[in-house]
C-alpha atoms as a PDB file:
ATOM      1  CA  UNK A   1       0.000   0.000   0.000  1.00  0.00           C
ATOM      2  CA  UNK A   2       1.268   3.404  -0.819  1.00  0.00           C
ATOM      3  CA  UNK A   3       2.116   5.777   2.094  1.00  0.00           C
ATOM      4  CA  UNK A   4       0.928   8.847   0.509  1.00  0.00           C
ATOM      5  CA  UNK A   5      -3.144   7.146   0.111  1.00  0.00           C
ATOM      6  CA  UNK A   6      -5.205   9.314   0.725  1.00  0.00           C
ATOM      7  CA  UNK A   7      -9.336   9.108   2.379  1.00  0.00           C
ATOM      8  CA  UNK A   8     -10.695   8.498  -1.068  1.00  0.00           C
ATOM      9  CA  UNK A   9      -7.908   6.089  -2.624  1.00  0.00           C
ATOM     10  CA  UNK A  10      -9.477   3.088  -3.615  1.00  0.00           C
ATOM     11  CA  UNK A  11      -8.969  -0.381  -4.613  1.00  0.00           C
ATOM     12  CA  UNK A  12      -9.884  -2.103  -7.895  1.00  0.00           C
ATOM     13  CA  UNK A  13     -12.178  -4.670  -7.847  1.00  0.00           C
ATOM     14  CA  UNK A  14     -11.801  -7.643 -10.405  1.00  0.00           C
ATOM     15  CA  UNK A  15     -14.938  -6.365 -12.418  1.00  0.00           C
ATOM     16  CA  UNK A  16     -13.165  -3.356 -13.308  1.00  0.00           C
ATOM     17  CA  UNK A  17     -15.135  -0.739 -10.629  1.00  0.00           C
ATOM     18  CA  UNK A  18     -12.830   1.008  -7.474  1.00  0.00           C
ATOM     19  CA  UNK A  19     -14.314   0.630  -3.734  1.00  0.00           C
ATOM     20  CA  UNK A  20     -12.644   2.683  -1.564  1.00  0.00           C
ATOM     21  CA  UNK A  21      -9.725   1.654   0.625  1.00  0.00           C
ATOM     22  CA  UNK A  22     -11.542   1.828   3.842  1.00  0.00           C
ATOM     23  CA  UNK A  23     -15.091   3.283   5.518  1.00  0.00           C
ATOM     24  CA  UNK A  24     -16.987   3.494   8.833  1.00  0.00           C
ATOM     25  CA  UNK A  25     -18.922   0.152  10.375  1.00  0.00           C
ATOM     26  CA  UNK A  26     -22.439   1.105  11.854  1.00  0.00           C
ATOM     27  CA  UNK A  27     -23.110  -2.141  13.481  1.00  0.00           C
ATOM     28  CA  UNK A  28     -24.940  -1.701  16.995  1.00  0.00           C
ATOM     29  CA  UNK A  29     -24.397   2.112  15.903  1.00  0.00           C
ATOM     30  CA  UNK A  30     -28.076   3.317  17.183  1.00  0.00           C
ATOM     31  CA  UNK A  31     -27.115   6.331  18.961  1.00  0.00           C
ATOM     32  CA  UNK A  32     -27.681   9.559  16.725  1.00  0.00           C
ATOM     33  CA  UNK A  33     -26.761   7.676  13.424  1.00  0.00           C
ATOM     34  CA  UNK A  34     -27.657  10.173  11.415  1.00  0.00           C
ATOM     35  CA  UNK A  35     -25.232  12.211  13.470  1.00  0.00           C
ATOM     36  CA  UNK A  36     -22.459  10.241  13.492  1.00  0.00           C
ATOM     37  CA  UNK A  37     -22.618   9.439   9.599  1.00  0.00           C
ATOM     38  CA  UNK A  38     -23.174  12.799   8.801  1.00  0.00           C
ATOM     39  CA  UNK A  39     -19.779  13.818  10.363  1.00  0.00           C
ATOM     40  CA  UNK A  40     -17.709  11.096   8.890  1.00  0.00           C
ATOM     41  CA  UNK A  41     -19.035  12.203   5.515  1.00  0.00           C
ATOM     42  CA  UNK A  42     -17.879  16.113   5.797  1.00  0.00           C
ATOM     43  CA  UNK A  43     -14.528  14.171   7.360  1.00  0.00           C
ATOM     44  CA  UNK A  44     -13.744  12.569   4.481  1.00  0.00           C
ATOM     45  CA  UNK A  45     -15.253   8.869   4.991  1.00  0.00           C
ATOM     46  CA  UNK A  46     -16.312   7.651   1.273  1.00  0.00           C
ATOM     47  CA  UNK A  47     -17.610   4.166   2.572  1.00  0.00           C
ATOM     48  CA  UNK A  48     -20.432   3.561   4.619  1.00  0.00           C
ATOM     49  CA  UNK A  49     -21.215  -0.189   5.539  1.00  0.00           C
ATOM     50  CA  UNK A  50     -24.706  -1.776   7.253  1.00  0.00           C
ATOM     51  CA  UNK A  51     -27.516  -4.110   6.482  1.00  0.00           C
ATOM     52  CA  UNK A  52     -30.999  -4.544   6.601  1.00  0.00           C
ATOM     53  CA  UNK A  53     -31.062  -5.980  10.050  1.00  0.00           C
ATOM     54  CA  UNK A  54     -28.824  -3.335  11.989  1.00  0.00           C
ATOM     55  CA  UNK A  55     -31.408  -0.786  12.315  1.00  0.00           C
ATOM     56  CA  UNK A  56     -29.216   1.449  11.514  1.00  0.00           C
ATOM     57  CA  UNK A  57     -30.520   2.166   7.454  1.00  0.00           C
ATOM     58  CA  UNK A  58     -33.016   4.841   8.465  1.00  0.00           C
ATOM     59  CA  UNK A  59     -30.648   6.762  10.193  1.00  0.00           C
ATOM     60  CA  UNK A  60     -28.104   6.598   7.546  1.00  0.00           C
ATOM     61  CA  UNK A  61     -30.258   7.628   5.136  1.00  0.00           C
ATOM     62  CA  UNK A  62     -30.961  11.239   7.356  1.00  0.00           C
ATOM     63  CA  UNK A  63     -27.036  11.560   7.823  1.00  0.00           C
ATOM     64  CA  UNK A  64     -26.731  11.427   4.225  1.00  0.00           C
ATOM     65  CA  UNK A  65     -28.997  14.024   3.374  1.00  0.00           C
ATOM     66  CA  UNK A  66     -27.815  16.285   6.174  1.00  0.00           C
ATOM     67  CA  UNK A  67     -24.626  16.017   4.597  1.00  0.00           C
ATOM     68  CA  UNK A  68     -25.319  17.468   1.648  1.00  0.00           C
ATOM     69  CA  UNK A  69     -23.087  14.702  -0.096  1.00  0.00           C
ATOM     70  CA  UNK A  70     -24.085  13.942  -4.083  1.00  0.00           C
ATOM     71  CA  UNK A  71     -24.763   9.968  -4.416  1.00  0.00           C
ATOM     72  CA  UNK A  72     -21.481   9.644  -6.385  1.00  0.00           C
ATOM     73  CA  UNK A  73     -19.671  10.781  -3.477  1.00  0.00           C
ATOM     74  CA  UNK A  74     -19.935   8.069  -1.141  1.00  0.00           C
ATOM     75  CA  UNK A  75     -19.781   3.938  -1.709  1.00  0.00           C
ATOM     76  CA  UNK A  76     -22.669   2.397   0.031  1.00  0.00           C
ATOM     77  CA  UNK A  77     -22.294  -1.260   1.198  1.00  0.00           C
ATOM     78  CA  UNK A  78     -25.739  -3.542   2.810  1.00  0.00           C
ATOM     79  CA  UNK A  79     -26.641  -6.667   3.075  1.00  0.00           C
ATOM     80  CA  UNK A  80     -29.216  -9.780   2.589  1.00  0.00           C
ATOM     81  CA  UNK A  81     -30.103 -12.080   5.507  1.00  0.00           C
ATOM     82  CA  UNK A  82     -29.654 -15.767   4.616  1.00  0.00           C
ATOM     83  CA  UNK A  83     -33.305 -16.314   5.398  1.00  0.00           C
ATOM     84  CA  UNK A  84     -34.851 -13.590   2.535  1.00  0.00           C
ATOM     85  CA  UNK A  85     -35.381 -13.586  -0.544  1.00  0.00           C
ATOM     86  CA  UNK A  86     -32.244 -11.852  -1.713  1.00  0.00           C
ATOM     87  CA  UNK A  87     -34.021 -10.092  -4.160  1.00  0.00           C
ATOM     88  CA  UNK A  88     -36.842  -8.820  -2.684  1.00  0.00           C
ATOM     89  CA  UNK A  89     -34.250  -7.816   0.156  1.00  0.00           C
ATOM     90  CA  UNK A  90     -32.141  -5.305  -2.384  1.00  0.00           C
ATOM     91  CA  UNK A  91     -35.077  -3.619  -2.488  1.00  0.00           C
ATOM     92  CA  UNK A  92     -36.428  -2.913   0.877  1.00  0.00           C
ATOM     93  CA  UNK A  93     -33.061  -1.861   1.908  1.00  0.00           C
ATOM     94  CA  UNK A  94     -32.689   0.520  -0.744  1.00  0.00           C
ATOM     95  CA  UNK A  95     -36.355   1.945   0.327  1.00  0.00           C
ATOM     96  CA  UNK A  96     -34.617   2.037   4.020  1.00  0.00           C
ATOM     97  CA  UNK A  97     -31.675   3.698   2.727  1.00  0.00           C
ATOM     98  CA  UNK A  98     -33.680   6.245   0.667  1.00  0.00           C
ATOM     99  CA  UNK A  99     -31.544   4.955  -2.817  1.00  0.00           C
ATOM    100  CA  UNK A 100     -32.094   3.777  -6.214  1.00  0.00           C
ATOM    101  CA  UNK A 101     -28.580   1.534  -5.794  1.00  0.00           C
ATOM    102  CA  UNK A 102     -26.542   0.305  -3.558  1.00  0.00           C
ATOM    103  CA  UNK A 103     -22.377   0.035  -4.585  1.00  0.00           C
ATOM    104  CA  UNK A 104     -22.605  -3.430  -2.954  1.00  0.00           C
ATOM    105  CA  UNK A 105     -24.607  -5.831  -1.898  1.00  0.00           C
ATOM    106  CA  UNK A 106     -23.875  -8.616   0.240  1.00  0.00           C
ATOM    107  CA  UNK A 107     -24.898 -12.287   1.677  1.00  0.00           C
ATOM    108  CA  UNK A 108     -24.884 -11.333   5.383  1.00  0.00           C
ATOM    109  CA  UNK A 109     -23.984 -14.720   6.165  1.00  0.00           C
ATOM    110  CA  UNK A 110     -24.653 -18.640   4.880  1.00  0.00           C
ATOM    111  CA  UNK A 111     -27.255 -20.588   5.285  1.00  0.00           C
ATOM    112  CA  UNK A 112     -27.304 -23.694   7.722  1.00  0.00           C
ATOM    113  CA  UNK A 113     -28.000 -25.625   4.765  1.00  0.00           C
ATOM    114  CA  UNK A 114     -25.072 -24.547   2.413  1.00  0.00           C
ATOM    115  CA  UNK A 115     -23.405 -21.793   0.513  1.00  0.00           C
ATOM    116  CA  UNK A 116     -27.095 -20.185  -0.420  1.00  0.00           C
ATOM    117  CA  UNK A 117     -26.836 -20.525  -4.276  1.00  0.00           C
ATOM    118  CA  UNK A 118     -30.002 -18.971  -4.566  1.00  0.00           C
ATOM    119  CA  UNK A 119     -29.534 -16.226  -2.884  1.00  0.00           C
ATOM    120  CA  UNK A 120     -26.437 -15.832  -4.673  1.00  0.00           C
ATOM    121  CA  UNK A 121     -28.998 -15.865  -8.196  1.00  0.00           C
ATOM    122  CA  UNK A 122     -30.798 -13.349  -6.416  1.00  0.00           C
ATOM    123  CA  UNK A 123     -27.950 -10.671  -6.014  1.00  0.00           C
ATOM    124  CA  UNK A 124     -26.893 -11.522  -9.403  1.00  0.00           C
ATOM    125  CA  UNK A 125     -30.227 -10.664 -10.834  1.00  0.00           C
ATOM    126  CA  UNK A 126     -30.263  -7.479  -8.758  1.00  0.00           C
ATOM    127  CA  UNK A 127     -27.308  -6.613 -10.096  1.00  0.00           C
ATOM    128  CA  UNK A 128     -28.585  -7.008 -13.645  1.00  0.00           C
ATOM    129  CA  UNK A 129     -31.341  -5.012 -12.801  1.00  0.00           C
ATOM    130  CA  UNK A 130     -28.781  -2.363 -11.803  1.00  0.00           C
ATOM    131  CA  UNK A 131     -30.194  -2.131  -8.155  1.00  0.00           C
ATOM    132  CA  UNK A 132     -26.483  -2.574  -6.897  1.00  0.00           C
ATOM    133  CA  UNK A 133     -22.817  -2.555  -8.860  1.00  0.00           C
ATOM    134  CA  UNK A 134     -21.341  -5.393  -7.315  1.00  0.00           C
ATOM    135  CA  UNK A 135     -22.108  -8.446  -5.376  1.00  0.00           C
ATOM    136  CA  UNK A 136     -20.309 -10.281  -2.058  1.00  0.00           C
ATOM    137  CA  UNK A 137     -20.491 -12.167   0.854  1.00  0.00           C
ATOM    138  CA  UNK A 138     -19.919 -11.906   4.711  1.00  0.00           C
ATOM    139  CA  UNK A 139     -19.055 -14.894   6.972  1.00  0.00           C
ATOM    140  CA  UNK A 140     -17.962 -17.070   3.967  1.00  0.00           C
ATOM    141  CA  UNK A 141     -15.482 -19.528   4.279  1.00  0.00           C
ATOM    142  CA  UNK A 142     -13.071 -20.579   1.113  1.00  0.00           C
ATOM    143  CA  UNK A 143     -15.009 -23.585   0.829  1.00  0.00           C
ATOM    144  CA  UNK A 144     -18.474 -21.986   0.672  1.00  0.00           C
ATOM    145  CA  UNK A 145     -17.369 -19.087  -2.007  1.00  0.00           C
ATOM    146  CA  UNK A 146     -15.737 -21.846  -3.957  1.00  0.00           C
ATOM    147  CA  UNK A 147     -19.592 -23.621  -4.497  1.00  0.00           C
ATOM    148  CA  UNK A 148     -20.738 -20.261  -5.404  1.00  0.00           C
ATOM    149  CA  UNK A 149     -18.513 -20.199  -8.368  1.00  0.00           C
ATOM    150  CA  UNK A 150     -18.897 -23.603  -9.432  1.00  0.00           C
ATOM    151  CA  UNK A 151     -22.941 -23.092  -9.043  1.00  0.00           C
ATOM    152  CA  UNK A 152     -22.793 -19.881 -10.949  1.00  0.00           C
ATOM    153  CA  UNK A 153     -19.671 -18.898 -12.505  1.00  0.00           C
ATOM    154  CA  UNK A 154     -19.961 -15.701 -10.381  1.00  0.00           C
ATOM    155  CA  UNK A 155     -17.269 -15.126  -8.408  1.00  0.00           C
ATOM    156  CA  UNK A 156     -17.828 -12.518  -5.285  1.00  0.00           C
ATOM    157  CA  UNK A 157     -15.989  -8.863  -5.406  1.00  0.00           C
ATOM    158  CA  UNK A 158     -15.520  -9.065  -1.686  1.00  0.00           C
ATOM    159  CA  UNK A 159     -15.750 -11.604   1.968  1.00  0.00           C
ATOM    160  CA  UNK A 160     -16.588  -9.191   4.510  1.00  0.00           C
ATOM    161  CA  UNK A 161     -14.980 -11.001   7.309  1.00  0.00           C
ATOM    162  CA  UNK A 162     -13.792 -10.695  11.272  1.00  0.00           C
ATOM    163  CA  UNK A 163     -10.137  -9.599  10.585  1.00  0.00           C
ATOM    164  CA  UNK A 164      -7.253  -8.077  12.826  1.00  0.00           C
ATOM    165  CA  UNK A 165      -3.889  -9.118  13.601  1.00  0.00           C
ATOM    166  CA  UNK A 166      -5.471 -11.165  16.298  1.00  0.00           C
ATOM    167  CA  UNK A 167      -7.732 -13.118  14.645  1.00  0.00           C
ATOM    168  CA  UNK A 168      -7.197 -13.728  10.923  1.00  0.00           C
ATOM    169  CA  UNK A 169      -6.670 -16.515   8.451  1.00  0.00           C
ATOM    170  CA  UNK A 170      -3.459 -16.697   6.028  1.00  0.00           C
ATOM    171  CA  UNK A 171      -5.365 -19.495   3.765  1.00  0.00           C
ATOM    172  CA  UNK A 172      -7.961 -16.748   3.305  1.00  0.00           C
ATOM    173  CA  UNK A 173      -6.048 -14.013   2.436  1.00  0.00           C
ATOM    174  CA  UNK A 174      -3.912 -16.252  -0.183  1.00  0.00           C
ATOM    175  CA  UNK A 175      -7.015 -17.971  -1.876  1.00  0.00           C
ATOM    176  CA  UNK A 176      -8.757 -13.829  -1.816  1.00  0.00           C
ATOM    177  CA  UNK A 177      -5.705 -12.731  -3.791  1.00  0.00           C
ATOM    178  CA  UNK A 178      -4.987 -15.442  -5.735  1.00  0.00           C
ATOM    179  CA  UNK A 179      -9.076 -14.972  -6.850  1.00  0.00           C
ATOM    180  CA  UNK A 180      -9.040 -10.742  -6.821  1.00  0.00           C
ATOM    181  CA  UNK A 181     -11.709 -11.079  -3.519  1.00  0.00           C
ATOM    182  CA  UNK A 182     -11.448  -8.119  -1.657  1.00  0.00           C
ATOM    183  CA  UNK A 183     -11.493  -9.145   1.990  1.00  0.00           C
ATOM    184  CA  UNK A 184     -13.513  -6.604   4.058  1.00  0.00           C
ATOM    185  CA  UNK A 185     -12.124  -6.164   7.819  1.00  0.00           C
ATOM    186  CA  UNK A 186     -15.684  -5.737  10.345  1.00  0.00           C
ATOM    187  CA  UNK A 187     -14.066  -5.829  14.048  1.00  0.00           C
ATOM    188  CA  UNK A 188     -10.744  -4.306  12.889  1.00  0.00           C
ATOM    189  CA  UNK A 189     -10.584  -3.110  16.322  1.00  0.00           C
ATOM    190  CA  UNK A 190     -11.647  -6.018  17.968  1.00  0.00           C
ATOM    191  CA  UNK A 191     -14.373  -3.797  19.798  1.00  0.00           C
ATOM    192  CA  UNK A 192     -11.551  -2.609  21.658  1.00  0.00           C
ATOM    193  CA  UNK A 193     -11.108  -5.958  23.898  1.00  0.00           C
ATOM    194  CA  UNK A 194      -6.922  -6.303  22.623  1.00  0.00           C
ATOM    195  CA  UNK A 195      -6.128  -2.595  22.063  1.00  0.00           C
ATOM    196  CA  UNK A 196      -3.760  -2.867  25.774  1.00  0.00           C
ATOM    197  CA  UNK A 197      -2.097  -5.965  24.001  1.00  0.00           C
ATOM    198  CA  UNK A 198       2.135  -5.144  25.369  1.00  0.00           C
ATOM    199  CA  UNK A 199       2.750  -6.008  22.031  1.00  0.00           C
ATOM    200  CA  UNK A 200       0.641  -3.743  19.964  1.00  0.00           C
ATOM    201  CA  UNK A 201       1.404  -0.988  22.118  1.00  0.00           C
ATOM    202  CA  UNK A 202       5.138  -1.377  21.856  1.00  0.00           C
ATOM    203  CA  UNK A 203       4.756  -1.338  17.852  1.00  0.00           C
ATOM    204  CA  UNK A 204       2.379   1.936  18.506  1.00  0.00           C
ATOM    205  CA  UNK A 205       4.764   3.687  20.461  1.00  0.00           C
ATOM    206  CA  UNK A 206       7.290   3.316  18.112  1.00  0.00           C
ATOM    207  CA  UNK A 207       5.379   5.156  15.225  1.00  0.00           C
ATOM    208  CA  UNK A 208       3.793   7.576  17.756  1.00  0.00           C
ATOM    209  CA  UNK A 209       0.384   6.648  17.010  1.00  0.00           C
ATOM    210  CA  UNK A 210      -2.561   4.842  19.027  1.00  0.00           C
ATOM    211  CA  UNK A 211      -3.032   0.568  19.213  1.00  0.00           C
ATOM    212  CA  UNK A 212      -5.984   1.314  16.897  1.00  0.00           C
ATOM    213  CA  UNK A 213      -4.287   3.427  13.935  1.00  0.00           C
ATOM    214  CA  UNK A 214      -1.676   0.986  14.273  1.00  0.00           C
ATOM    215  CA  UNK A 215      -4.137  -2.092  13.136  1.00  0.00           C
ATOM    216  CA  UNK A 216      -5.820   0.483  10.822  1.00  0.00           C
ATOM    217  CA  UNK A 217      -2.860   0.397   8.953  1.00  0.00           C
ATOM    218  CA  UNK A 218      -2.171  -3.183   9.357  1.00  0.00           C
ATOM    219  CA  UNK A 219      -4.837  -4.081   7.149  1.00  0.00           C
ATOM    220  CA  UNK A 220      -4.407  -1.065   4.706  1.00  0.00           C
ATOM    221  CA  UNK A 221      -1.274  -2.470   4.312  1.00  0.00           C
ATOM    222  CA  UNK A 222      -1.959  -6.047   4.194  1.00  0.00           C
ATOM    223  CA  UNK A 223      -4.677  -4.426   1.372  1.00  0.00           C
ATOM    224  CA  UNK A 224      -7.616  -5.560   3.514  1.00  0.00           C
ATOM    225  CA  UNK A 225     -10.308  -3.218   3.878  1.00  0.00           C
ATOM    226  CA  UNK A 226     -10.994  -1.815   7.669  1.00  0.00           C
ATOM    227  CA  UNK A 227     -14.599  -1.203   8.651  1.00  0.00           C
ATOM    228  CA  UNK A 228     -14.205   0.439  12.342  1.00  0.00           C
ATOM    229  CA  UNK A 229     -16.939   1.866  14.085  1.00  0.00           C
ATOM    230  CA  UNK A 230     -16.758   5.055  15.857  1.00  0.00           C
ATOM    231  CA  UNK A 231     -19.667   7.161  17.533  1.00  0.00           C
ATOM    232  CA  UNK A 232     -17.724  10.101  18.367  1.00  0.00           C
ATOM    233  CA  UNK A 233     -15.813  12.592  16.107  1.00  0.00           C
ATOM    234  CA  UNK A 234     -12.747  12.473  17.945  1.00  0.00           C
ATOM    235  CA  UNK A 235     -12.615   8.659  17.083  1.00  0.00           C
ATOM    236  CA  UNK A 236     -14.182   9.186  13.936  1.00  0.00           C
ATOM    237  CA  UNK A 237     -11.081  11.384  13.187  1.00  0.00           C
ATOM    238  CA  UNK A 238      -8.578   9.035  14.672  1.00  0.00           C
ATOM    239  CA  UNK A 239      -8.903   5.869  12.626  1.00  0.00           C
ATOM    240  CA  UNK A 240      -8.499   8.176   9.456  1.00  0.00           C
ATOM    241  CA  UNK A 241      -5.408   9.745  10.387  1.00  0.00           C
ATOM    242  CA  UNK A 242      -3.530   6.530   9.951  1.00  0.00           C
ATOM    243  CA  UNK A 243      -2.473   7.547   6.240  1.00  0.00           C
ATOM    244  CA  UNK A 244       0.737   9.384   7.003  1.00  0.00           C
ATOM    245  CA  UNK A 245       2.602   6.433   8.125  1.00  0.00           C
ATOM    246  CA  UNK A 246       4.006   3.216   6.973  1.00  0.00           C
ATOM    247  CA  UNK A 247       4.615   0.214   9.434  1.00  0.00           C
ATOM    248  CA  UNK A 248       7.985  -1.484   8.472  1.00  0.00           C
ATOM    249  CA  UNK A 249       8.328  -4.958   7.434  1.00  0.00           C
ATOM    250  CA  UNK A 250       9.560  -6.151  10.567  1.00  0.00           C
ATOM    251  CA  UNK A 251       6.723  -4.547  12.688  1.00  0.00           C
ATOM    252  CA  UNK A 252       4.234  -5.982   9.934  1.00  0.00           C
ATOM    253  CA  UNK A 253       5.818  -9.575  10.901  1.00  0.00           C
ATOM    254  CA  UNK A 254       5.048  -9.112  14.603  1.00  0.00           C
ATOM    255  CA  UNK A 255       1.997  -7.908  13.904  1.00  0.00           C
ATOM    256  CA  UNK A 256       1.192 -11.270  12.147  1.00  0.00           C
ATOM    257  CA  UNK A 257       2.519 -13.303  14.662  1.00  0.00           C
ATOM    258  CA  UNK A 258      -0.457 -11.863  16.671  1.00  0.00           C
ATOM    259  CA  UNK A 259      -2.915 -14.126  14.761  1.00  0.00           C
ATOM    260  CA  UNK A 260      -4.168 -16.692  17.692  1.00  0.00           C
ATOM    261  CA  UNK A 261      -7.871 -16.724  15.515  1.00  0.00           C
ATOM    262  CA  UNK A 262      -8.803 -14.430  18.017  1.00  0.00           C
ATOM    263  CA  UNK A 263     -12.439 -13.616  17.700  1.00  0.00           C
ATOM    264  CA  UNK A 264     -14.102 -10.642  19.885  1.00  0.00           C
ATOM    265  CA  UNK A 265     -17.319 -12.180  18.802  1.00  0.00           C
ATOM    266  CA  UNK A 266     -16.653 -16.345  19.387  1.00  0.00           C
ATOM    267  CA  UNK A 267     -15.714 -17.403  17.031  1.00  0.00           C
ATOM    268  CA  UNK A 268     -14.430 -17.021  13.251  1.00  0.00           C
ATOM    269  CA  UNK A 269     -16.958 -18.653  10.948  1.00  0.00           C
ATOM    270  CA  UNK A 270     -14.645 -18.411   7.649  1.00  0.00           C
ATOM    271  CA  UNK A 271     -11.409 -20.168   9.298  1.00  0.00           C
END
């Protein structure tokens, strides 16, 4: 990853469209939404990422609109629970979200019974329909996203995942590059239960910057997409300024030898 990146660098995703390089994560974020996206807009967030069963749409869709922001500036990310009809789904969310597309849509998660082909035909027709750009999953392991491909020849833009240097797969991150799958990063932060980690805070201390902007960066670097959540400005302002730094190799290393599958939510589904 480039030091000098910027808040609206972006990544290219293998069907030729950019996403950017990372946004803000509004999971259990139901405390003045509207507020909270509104100022990470005029910040400089690009990327906003929920679904349909955060409660959180609503909201967004006010912070937008207080913003003043034009559709084409910011990338919009929801998701499709494994028990709707995906297609039908795509559309109440974008009623929710007060939009006539979405930048992504997502599988929020597999079914019991199996990778969810069907819902997978029902993003894909979306798409078609041009209700969203691009199509993913969340919570997919490489097994699962490999039956979606065989099923349908459609192979996902991105596997929004739990990631940090805590809790992360290397078998996922080779088989995502080797295919041009953007891993997303939700828990980047590992809702804050490792941030004291000796370790991390060495490696922080060293660069002069918090635990959290240093596994910001990690993914950045690692070119893994970070989704943290922040409430406040002052955070809100934090995890962006991590884009006038570059961890060296050797840090990078440590960092990896952090991995113990860590999971601040039980477990991780994908590994």
């Amino acid at each position: 990853m480039r030091p000098n990146m910027h808040q609206i660098s972006e990544l290219s995703l293998h069907t030729g469209r950019n996403m950017p390089v990372m946004g803000v994560g509004t999971w259990q974020l139901t405390d003045d939404t509207a507020g909270v996206i509104d100022a990470a807009i005029r910040l400089g967030y690009r990327m906003i990422d929920t679904s349909g069963d955060y409660g959180t749409q609503p909201g967004i869709a006010e912070g937008i609109k207080r913003s003043g922001a034009e559709r084409s500036d910011f990338y919009l990310v929801t998701k499709v629970e494994e028990t709707d009809d995906a297609y039908e789904a795509v559309g109440r969310n974008l009623k929710e979200l007060q939009l006539d597309y979405a930048d992504l849509m997502l599988i929020h998660r597999p079914p019991p019974s199996g990778a969810g082909e069907e819902l997978w035909r029902g993003l894909i027709r979306a798409r078609q329909e041009g209700l969203t750009k691009d199509i993913g999953v969340s919570n997919y392991s490489v097994d699962l996203i490999d039956t979606l491909i065989r099923a349908t020849g459609e192979k996902p833009v991105v596997n929004q995942i739990e990631w940090s240097p805590f809790g992360h797969s290397e078998k996922m991150l080779r088989f995502s590059r080797e295919n041009g799958i953007i891993i997303q990063a939700y828990c980047p932060l590992t809702r804050s239960k490792r941030l004291n980690d000796e370790k991390l805070a060495g490696i922080a201390a060293r660069y002069q910057k918090t635990p959290a902007q240093v596994m910001i960066r990690w993914n950045l670097q690692n070119g893994t997409v970070p989704l943290p959540k922040a409430n406040r400005q002052d955070h809100l302002q934090e995890n962006l300024d991590v884009l006038d730094f570059v961890i060296a190799d050797e840090d990078m290393k440590e960092l990896n030898g952090l991995n113990e599958r860590y999971s601040s939510l039980g477990s991780l589904p994908y590994a």
